[in-house]
Protein backbone atom coordinates (compact mmCIF):
# COMPACT_ATOMS: atom_id res chain seq x y z
CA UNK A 1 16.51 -10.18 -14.29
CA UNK A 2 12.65 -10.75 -15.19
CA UNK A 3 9.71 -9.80 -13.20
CA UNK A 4 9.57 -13.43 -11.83
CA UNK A 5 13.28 -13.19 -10.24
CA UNK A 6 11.95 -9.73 -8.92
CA UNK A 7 9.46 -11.21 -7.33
CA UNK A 8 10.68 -14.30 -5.81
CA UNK A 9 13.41 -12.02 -4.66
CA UNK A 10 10.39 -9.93 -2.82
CA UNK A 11 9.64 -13.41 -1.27
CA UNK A 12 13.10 -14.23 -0.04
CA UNK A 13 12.99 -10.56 1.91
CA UNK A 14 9.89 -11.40 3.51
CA UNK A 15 11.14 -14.49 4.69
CA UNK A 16 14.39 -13.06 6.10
CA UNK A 17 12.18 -11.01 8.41
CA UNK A 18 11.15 -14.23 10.36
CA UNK A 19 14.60 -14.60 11.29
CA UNK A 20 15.36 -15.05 14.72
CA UNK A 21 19.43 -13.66 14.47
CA UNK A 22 19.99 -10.67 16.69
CA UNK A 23 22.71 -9.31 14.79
CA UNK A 24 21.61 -5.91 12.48
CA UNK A 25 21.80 -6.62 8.92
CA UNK A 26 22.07 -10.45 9.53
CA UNK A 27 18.43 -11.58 8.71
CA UNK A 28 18.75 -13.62 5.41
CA UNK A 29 15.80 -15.72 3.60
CA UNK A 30 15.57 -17.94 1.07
CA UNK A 31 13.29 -19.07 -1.55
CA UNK A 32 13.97 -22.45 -3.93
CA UNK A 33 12.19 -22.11 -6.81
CA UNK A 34 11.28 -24.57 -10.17
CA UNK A 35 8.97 -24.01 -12.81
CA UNK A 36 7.91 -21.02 -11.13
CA UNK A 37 6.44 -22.67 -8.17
CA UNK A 38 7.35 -21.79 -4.82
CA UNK A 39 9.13 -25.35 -3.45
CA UNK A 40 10.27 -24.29 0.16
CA UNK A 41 11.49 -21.03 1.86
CA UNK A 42 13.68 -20.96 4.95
CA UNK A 43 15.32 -18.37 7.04
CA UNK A 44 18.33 -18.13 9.36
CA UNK A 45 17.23 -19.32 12.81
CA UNK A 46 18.23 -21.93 15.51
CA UNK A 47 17.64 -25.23 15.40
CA UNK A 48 14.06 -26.73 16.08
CA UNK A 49 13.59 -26.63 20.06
CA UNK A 50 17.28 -24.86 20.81
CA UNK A 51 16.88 -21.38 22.28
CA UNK A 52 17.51 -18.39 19.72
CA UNK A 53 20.04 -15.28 19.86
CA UNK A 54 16.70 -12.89 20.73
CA UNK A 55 15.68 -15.33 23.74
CA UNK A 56 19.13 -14.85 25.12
CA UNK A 57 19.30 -11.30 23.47
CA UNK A 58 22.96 -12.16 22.56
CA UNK A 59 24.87 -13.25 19.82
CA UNK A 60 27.40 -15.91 20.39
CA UNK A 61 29.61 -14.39 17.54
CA UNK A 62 29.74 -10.97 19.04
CA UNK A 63 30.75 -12.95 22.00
CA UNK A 64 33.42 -14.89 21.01
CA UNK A 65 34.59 -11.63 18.12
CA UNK A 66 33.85 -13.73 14.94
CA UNK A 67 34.88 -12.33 12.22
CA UNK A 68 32.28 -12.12 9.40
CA UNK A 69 32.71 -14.49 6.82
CA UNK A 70 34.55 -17.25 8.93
CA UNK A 71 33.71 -20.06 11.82
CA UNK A 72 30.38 -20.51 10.60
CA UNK A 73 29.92 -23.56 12.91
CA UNK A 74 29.78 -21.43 15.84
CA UNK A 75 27.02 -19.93 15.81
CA UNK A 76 22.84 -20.73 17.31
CA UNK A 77 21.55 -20.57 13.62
CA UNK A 78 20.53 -23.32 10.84
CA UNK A 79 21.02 -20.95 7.85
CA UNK A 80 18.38 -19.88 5.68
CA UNK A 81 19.85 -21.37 2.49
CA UNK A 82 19.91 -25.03 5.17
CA UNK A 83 16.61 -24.42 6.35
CA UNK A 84 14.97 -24.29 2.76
CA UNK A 85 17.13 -27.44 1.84
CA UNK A 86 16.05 -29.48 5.04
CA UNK A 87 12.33 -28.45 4.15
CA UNK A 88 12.04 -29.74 0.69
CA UNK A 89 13.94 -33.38 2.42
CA UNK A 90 11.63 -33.72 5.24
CA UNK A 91 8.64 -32.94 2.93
CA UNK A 92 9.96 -35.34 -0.15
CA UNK A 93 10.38 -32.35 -2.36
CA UNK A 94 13.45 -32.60 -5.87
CA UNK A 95 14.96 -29.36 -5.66
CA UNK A 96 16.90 -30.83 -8.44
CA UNK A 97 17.43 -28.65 -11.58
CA UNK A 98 15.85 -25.50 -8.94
CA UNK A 99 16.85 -21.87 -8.08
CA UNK A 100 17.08 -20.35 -4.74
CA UNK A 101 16.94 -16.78 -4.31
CA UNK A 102 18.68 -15.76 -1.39
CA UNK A 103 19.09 -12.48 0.29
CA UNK A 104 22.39 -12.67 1.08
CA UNK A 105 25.33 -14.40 -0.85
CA UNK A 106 25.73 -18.09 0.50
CA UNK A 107 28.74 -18.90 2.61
CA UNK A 108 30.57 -22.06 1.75
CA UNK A 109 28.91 -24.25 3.66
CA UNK A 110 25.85 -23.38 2.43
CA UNK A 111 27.22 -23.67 -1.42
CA UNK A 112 28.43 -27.32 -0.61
CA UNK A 113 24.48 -27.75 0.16
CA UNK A 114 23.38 -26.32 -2.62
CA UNK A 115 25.40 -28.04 -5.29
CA UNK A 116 24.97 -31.70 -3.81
CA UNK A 117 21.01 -30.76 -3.69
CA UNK A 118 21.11 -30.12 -7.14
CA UNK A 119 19.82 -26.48 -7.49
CA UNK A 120 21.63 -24.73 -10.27
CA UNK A 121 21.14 -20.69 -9.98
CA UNK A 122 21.59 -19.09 -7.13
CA UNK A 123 20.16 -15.69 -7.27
CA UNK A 124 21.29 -13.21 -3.73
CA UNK A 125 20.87 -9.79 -3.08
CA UNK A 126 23.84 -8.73 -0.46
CA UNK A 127 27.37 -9.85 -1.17
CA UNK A 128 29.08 -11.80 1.27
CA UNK A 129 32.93 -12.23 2.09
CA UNK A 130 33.47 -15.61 1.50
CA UNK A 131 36.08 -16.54 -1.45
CA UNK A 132 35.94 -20.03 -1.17
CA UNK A 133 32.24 -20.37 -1.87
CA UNK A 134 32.90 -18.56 -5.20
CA UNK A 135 35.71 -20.90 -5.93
CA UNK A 136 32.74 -23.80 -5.63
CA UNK A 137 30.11 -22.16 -7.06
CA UNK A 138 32.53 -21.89 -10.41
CA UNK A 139 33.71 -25.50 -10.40
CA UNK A 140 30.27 -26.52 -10.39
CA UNK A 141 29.09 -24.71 -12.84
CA UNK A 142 26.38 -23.08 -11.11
CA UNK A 143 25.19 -19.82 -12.80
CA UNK A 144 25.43 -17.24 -10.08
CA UNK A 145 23.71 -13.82 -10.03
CA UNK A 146 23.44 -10.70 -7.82
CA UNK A 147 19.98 -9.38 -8.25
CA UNK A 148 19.64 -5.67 -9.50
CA UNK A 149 16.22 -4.26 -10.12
């Protein structure tokens, strides 16, 4: 890792802390990156005019006992990895060729995302227990890394 994955990586943390998910430990940002030029950031919140999990001070997954790492679909949030995506569409932005740091490893809906957007490293911080998304990740060839400092 250089100093400019270090500190893209600082970026992606700062971003997760705008995240409106009410479980601990469950505040993940995201920065795609090319050139070294910020593109877009996102961060794991609900959808545009839907009520988050801190309005209604619960989480719908500790609610129903979702297991981490499965039924992604069933929860308030737009993931962070999503968010960034949808930005750089809505604004007209190639993230083609890019690298998203992430602060968390993306789950495999997310990875589907990422490899039809064309992004090709994926740098995260936190593992996360989803197999299948490794299994894409690999067929796709994208270069995968878990940041150290």
């Amino acid at each position: 890792m250089d100093k400019w994955d270090k500190r893209f990586m600082e970026v992606a943390n700062l971003v997760s802390t705008w995240s409106s998910c009410y479980r601990s430990g469950r505040q993940v940002g995201a920065v795609i990156v090319k050139d070294k030029r910020i593109l877009t950031t996102g961060y794991n919140g609900a959808p545009s005019g839907v009520f988050n999990c801190r309005d209604k001070q619960e989480c719908l997954r500790d609610v129903l006992k979702i297991e981490s790492g499965t039924r992604a679909e069933l929860c308030y949030a737009v993931h962070a990895e999503q968010n960034a995506i949808v930005q750089a569409a809505k604004l007209g932005i190639s993230v083609d060729g890019a690298t998203i740091y992430v602060t968390h490893q993306p789950c495999s809906i997310c990875t589907k995302l990422i490899i039809n957007s064309g992004i090709k490293r994926i740098v995260y911080l936190h593992p996360y227990p989803d197999e299948f998304s490794l299994k894409l990740i690999d067929e796709a060839k994208i270069s995968l890394e878990q940041f150290e400092e």
